[in-house]
Protein backbone atom coordinates (compact mmCIF):
# COMPACT_ATOMS: atom_id res chain seq x y z
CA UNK A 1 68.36 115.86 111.56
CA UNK A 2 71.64 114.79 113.52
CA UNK A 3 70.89 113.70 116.57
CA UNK A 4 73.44 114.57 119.48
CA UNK A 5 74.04 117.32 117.04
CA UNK A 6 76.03 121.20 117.29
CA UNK A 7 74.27 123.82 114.85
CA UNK A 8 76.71 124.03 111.81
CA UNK A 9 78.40 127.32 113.03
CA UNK A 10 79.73 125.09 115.99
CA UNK A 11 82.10 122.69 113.67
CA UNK A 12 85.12 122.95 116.92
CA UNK A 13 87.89 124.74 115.23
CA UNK A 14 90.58 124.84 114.42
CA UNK A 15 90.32 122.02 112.66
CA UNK A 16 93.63 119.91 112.28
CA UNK A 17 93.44 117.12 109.62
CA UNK A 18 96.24 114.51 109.57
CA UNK A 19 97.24 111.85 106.59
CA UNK A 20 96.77 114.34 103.95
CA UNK A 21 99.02 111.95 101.46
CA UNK A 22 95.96 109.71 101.40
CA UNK A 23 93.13 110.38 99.37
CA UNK A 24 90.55 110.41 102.21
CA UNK A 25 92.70 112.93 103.79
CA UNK A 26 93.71 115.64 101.10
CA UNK A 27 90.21 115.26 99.86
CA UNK A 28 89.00 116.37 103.13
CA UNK A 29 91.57 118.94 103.57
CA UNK A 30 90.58 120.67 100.31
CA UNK A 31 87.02 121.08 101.86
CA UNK A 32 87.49 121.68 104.60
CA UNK A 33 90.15 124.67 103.77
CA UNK A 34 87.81 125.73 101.38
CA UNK A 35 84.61 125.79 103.92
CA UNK A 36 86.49 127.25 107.00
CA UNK A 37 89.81 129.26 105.27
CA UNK A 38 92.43 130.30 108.11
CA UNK A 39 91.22 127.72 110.39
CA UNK A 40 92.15 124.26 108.78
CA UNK A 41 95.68 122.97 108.83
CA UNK A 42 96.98 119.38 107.41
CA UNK A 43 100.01 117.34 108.29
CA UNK A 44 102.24 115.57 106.19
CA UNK A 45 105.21 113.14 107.04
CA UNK A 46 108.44 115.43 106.96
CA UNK A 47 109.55 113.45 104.21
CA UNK A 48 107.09 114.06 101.66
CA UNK A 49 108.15 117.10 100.62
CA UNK A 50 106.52 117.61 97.42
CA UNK A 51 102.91 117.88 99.06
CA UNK A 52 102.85 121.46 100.41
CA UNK A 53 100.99 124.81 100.44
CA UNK A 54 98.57 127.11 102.48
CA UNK A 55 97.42 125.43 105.56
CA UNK A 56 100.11 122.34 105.00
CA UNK A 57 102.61 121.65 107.29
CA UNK A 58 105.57 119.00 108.07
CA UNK A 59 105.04 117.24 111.25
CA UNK A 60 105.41 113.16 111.99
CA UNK A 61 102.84 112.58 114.30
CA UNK A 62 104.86 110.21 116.43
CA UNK A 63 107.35 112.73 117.36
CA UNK A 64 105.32 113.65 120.34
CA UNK A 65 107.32 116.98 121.36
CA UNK A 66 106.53 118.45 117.25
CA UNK A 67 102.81 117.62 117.68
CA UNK A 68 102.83 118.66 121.39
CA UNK A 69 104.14 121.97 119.78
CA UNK A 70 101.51 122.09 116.73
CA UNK A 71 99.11 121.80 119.25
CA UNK A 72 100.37 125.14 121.21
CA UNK A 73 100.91 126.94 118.40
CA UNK A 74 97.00 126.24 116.99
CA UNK A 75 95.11 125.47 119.80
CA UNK A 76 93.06 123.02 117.75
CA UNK A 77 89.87 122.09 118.84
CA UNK A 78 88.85 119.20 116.75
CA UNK A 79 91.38 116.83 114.87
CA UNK A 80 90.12 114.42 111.36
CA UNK A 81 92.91 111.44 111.76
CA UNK A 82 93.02 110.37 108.33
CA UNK A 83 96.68 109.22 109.20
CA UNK A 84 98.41 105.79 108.52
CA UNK A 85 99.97 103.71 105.97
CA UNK A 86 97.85 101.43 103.98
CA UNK A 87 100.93 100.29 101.68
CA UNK A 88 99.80 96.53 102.20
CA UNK A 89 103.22 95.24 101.14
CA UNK A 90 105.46 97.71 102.74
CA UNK A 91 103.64 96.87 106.11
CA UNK A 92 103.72 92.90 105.40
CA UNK A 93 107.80 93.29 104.94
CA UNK A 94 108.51 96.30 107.97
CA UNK A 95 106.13 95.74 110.24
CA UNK A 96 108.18 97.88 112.93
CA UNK A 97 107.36 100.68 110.26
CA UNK A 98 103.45 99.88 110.28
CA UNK A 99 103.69 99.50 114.13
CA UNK A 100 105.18 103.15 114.35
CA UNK A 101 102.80 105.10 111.59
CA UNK A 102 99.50 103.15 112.44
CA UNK A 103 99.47 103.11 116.20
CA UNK A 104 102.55 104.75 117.53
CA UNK A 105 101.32 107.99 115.99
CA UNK A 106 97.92 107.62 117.67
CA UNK A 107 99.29 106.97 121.18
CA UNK A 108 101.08 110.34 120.44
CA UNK A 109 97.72 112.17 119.74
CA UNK A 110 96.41 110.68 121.99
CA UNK A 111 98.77 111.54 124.50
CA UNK A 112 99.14 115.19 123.44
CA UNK A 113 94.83 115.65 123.49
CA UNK A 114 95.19 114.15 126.88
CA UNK A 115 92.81 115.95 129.34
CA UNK A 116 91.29 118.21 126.63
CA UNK A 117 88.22 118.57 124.93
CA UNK A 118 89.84 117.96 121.64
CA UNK A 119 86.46 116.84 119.78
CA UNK A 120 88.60 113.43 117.47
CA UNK A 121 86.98 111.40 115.01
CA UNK A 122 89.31 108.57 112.89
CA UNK A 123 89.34 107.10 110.23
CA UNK A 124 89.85 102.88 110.18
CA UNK A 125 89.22 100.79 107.21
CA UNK A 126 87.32 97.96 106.31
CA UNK A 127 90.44 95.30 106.33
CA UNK A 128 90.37 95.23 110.07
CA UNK A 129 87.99 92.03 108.40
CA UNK A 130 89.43 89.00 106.84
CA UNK A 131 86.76 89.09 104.44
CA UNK A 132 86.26 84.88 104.99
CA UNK A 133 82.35 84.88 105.79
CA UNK A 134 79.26 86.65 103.54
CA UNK A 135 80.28 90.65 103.71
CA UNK A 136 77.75 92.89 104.68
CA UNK A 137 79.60 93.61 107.97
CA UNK A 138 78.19 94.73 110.86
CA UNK A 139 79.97 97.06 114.15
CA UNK A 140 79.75 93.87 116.33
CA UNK A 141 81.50 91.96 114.25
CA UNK A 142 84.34 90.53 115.50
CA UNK A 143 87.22 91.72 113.65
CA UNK A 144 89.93 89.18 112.05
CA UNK A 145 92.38 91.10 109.27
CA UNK A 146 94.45 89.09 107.79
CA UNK A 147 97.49 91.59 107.04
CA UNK A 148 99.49 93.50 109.25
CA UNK A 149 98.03 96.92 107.94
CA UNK A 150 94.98 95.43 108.82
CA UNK A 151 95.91 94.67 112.40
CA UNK A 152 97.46 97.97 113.53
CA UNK A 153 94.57 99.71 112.71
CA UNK A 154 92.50 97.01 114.96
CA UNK A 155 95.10 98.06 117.49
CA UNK A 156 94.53 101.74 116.79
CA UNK A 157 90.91 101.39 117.19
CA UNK A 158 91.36 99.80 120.74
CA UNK A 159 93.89 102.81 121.77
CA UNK A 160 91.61 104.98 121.15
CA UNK A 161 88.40 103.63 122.31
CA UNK A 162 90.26 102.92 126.00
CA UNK A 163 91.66 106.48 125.96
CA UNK A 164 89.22 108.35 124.55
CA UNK A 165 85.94 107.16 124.67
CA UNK A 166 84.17 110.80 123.24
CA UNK A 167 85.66 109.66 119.95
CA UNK A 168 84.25 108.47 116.76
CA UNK A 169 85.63 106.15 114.91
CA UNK A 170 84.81 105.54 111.24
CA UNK A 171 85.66 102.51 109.25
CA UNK A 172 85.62 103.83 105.69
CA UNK A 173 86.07 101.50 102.13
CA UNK A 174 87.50 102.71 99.51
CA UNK A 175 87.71 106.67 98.90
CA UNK A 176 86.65 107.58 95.69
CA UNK A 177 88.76 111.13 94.77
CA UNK A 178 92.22 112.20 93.34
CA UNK A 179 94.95 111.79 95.28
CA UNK A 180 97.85 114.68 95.49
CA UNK A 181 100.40 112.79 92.97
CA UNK A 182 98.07 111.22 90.67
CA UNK A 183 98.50 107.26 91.53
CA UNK A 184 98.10 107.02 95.31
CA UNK A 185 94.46 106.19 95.02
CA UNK A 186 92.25 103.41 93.70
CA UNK A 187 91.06 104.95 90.90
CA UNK A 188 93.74 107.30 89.55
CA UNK A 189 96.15 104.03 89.96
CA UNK A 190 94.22 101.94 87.80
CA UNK A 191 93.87 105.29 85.72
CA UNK A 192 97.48 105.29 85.55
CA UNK A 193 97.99 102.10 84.37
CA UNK A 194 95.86 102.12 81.79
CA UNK A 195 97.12 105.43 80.48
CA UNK A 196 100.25 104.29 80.14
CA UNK A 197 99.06 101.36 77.86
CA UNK A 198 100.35 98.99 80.92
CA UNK A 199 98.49 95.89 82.30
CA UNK A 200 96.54 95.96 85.27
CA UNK A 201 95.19 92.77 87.54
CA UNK A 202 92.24 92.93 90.04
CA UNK A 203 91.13 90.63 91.80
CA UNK A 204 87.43 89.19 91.65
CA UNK A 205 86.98 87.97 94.59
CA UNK A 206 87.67 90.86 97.02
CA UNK A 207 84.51 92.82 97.43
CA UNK A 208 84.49 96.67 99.12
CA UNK A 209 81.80 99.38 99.63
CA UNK A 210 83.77 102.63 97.89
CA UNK A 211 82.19 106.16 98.56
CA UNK A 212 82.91 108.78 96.85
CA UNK A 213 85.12 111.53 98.80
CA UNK A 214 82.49 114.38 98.31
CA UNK A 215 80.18 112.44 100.20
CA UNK A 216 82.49 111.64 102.71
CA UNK A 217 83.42 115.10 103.12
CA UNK A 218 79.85 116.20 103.72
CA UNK A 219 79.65 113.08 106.39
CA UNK A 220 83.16 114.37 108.30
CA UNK A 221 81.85 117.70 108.86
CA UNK A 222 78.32 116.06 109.71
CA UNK A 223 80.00 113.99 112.83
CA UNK A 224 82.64 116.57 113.54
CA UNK A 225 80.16 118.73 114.65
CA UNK A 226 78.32 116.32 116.58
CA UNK A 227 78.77 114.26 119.97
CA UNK A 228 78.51 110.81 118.36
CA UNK A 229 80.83 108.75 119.73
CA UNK A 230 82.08 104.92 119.38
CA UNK A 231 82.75 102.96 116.13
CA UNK A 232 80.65 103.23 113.16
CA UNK A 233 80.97 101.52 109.70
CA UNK A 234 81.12 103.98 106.90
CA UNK A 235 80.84 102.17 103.58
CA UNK A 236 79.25 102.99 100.38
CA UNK A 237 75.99 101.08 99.52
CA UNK A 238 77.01 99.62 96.25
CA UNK A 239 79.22 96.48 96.71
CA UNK A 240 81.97 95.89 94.03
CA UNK A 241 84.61 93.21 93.68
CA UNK A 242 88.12 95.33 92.36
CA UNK A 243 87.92 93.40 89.00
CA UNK A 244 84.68 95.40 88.80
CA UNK A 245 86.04 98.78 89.50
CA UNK A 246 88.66 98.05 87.00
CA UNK A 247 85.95 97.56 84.32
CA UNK A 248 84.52 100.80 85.45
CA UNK A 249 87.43 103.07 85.35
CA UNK A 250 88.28 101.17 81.94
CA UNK A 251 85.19 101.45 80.12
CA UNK A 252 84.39 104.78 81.10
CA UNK A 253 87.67 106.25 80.73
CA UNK A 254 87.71 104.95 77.07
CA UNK A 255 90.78 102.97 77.92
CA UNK A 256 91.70 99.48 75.80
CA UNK A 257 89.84 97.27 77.25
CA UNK A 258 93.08 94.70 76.75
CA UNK A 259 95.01 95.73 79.33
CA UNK A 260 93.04 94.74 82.00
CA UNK A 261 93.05 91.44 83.62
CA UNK A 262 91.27 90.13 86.34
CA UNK A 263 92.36 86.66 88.44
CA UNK A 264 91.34 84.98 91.95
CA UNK A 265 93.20 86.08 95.40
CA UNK A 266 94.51 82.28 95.66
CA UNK A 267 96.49 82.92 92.50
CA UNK A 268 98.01 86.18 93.66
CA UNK A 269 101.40 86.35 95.25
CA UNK A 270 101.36 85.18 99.18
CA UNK A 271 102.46 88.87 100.20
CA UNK A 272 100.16 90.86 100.80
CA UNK A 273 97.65 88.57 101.86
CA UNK A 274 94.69 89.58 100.58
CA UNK A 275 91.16 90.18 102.18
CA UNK A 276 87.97 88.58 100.26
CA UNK A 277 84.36 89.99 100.69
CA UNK A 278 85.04 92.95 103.38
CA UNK A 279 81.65 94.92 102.49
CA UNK A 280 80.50 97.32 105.02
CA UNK A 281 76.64 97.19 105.97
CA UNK A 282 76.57 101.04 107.69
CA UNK A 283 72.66 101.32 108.69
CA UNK A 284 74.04 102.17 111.91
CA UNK A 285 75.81 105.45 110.85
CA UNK A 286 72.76 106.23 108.52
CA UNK A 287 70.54 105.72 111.55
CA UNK A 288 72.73 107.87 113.97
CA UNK A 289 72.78 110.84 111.63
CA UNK A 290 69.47 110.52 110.88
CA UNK A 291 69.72 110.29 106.89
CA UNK A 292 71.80 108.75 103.86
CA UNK A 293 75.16 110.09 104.01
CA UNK A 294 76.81 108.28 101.21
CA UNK A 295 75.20 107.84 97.75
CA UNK A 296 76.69 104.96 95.64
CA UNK A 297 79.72 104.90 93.41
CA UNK A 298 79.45 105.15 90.92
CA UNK A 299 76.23 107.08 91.34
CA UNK A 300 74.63 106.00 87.60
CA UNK A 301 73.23 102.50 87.03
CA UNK A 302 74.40 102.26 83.62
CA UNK A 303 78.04 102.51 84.66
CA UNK A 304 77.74 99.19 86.67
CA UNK A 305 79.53 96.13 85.26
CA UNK A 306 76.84 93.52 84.35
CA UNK A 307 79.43 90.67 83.40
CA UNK A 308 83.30 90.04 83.24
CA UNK A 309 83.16 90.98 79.37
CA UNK A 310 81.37 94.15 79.98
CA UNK A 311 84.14 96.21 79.93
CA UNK A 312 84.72 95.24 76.29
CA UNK A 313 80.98 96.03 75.18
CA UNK A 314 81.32 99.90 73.40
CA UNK A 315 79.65 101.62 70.90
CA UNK A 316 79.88 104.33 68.35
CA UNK A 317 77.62 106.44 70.39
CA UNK A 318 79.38 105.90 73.73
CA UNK A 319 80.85 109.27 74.46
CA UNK A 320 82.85 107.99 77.46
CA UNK A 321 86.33 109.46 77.80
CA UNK A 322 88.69 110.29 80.84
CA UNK A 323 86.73 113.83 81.20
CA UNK A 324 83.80 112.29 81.66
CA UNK A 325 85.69 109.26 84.22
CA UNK A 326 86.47 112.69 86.37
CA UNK A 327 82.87 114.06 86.04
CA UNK A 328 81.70 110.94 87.27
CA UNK A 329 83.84 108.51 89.19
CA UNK A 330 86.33 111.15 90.82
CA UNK A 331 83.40 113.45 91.68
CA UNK A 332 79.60 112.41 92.60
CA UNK A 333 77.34 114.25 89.79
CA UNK A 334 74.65 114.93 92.37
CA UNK A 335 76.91 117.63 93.68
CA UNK A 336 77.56 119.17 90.54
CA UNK A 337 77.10 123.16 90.48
């Protein structure tokens, strides 16, 4: 049972979800739109122009007067913030650009839910850690990101907690799920490389806890809908280095195993710096809600890489294929049906 919890019918809508480029985002939108229809609606950067329909609308959330006017024309009671840009590179080389979508966009929100009871829960990520020590992070760990990305959404996360300290604040992984144009997400851009017969280099030394989006779905709603406040880490319990989740999206995709490549963060390119072993320990969260919110990805044992060759071992009677790579990496089996 969640404790400090509303009864389901009490999820505080309308619901306004932001960042619905990102895969956490239009994951949760779908559901969300699906679960409550009429009272869900998404933002997208005015820009991106391609990502529309029902419940989607242009707004950049820095422009406080458009969001001020969302606001009035929805009277939203609860907002997801799934917003930011976690384009490592593009922040390293315009950080005026990260400064203005990772934080100036929150003190905008922030601004506009100003003396409300807006209920707000946000989404942070795990490289607000350098990744230098053992993993298994903990909430009271002092945070220490090494990348600019990394350190607006540190500053995000103290915006919010000295403005509004009702909020939650989740520090997710990796989201496991499509994304709206096929390559904006960890899996469907490995997907996309090896599709296109194309190399692809991970890294084996830079460790995260990814969760699939269908359990993180189930886990927004969950907190939404309660009075949980503060930060909470909200990782996956399986930890993987990238290299790994390479293998996995190759090898069960059926992909040639040849065009993937794996190397050490030292021998990458200096920009973006790259984190090392950022894994997420999130008792905490399980504690709090008062069970296991997030299963591990990829849910089946036999799917986990054993060595750096394994990608390579197949057999006649593997059936694995990318139909089967969306049964079972873009969506958790135990919610099938």
């Amino acid at each position: 049972m969640i404790q400090n919890a509303l009864p389901p019918s009490q999820l505080p809508l309308p619901l306004l979800i932001t960042g619905v480029a990102g895969v956490a985002g239009y994951n949760a939108f779908r559901f969300f739109h699906k679960k409550c229809p009429g009272q869900v609606i998404a933002v997208r950067r005015s820009k991106n122009w391609p990502l529309s329909g029902d419940g989607i609308v242009p707004c950049n959330l820095e422009d406080r007067e458009a969001l001020s006017d969302l606001f009035d024309k929805y009277q939203f009671k609860s907002v997801l913030n799934c917003s930011g840009s976690c384009r490592l590179k593009s922040c390293e080389l315009d950080p005026a650009m990260a400064q203005r979508v990772n934080v100036s966009s929150i003190e905008s929100l922030l601004t506009v839910i100003r003396q409300t009871d807006v209920r707000l829960v946000h989404l942070s990520i795990d490289l607000v850690f350098s990744g230098t020590k053992a993993g298994k992070h903990l909430e009271r760990d002092s945070t220490d990101p090494v990348t600019i990305y990394g350190k607006t959404m540190v500053t995000a996360e103290h915006r919010i907690m000295a403005a509004r300290p009702d909020a939650c604040i989740l520090r997710i992984s990796l989201p496991m799920g499509i994304s709206f144009n096929g390559h904006a997400g960890a899996i469907d851009w490995i997907q996309s490389r090896f599709k296109n017969r194309k190399p692809a280099t991970l890294y084996f030394d830079e460790i995260r806890t990814p969760a699939y989006t269908d359990c993180l779905n189930r886990m927004f709603c969950d907190v939404l809908s309660s009075n949980i406040n503060g930060v909470f880490h909200a990782g996956g319990r399986r930890r993987l280095s990238l290299f790994q989740i390479a293998q996995i999206v190759n090898r069960v995709g059926g992909y040639n195993p040849d065009h993937l490549f794996g190397c050490f963060r030292k021998q990458a390119d200096p920009i973006p710096p790259r984190a090392g072993n950022v894994s997420l320990d999130s008792r905490h969260l399980s504690s709090t809600l008062g069970y296991e919110p997030l299963d591990p990805w990829p849910l089946y044992e036999e799917h986990i890489p054993t060595h750096d060759q394994w990608h390579r071992e197949r057999t006649h009677s593997e059936a694995y294929s990318p139909e089967l790579l969306a049964e079972v990496l873009y969506n958790n089996p135990a919610f099938a049906g």
